[in-house]
Protein backbone atom coordinates (compact mmCIF):
# COMPACT_ATOMS: atom_id res chain seq x y z
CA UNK A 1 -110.82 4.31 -195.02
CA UNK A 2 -107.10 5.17 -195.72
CA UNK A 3 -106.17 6.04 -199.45
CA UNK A 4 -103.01 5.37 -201.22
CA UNK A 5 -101.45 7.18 -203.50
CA UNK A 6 -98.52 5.98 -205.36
CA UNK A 7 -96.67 8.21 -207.33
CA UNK A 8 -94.19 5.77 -209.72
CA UNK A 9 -92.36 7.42 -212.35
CA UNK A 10 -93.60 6.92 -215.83
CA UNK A 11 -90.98 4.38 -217.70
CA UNK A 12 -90.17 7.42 -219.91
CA UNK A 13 -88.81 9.37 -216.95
CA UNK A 14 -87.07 6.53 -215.72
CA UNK A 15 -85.02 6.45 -218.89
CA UNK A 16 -84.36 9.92 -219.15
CA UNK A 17 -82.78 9.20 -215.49
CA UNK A 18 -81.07 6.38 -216.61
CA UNK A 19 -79.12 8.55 -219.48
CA UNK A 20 -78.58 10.93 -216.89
CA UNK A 21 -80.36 13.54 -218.78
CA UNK A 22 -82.46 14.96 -215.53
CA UNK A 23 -81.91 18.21 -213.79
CA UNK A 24 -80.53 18.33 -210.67
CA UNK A 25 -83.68 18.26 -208.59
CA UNK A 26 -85.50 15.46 -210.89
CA UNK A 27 -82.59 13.21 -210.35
CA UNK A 28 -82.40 13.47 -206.41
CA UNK A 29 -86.24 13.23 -206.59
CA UNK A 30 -86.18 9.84 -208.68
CA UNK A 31 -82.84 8.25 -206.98
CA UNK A 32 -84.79 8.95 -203.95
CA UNK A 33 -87.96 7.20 -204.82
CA UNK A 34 -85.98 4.10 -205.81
CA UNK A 35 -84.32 4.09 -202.76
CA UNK A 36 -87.56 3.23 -201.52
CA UNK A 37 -89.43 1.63 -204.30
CA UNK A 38 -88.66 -1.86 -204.85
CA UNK A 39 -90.71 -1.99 -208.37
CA UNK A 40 -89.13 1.10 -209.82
CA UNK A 41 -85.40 -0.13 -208.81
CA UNK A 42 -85.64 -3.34 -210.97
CA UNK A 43 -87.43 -1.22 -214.07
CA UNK A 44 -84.42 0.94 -213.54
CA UNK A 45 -82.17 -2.10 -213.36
CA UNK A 46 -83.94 -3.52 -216.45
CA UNK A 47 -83.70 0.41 -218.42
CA UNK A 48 -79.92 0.45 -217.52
CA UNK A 49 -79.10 -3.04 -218.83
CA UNK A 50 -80.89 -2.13 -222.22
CA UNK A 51 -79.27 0.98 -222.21
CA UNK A 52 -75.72 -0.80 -222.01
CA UNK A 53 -76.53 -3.11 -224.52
CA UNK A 54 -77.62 -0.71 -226.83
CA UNK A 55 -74.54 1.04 -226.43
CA UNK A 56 -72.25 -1.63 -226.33
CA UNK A 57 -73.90 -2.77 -230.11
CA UNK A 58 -72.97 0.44 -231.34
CA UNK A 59 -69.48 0.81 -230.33
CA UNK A 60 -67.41 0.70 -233.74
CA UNK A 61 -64.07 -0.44 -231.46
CA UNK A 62 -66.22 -3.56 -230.01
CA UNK A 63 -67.32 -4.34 -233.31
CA UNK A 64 -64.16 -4.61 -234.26
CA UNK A 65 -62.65 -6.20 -231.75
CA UNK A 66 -65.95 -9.11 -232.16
CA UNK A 67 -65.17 -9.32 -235.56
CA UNK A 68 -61.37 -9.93 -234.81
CA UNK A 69 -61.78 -12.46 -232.53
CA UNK A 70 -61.15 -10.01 -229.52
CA UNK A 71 -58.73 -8.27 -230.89
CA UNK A 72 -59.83 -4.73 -231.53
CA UNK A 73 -56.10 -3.10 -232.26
CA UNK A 74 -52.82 -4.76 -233.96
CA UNK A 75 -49.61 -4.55 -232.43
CA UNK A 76 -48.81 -1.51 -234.82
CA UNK A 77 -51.93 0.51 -233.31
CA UNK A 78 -51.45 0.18 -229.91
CA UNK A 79 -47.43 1.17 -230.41
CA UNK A 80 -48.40 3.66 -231.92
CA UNK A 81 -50.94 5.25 -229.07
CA UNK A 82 -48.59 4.38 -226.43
CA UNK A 83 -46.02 6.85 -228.29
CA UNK A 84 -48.87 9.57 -228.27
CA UNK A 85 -49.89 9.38 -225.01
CA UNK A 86 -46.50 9.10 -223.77
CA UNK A 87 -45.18 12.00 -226.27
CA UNK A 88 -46.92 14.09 -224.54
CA UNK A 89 -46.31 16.69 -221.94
CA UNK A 90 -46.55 15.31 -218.32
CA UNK A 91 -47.64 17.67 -215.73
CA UNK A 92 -45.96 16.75 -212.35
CA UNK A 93 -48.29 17.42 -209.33
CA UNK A 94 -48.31 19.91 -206.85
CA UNK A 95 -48.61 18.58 -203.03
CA UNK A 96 -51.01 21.09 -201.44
CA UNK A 97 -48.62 22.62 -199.12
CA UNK A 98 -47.04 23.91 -202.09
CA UNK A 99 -50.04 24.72 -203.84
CA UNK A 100 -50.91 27.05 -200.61
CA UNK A 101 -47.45 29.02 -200.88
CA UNK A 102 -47.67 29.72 -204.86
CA UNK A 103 -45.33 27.07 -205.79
CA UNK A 104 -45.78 26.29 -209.68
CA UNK A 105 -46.09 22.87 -210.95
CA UNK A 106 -43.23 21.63 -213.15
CA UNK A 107 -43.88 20.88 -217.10
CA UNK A 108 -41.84 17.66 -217.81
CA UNK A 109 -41.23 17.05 -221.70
């Protein structure tokens, strides 16, 4: 007589993987057993979907942008980002040749 054992994380676990809250070693252990585990891949599926949802109802800028008819930010707001993001310093790249003779990167303001 052969015995099974099946060794199925408990739905707790498979949360905590979801949020990406593991260790290292717990979430290569887990990732593999879904690899492999046709049950415990749709409970994940089915954790990560309620995750989403959850986070997606508590995002104050979706919210808005639901109660706004899909529009989250006014012309004003997203002028005025633009200008903050662009006001900014830009760091211009380094191709790694240069990186491997000391070359500094310029600082573009």
């Amino acid at each position: 007589m052969t015995t099974q054992n099946n060794h199925h994380p408990a739905e707790d676990l498979l949360r905590t993987f979801c949020q990406g809250q593991l260790s290292t070693g717990m979430s290569v252990a887990i990732a593999a057993h879904l690899e492999y585990c046709d049950d415990c891949r749709s409970a994940s599926g089915r954790i990560n979907a309620e995750l989403a949802s959850e986070w997606l109802a508590s995002d104050p800028v979706l919210q808005s942008s639901r109660a706004t008819g899909g529009k989250a930010f006014e012309s004003a707001d997203a002028e005025a980002m633009l200008v903050n993001i662009t006001s900014r310093p830009q760091i211009k790249s380094a191709s790694s040749s240069d990186s491997a003779i000391g070359v500094q990167a310029e600082l573009h303001m």
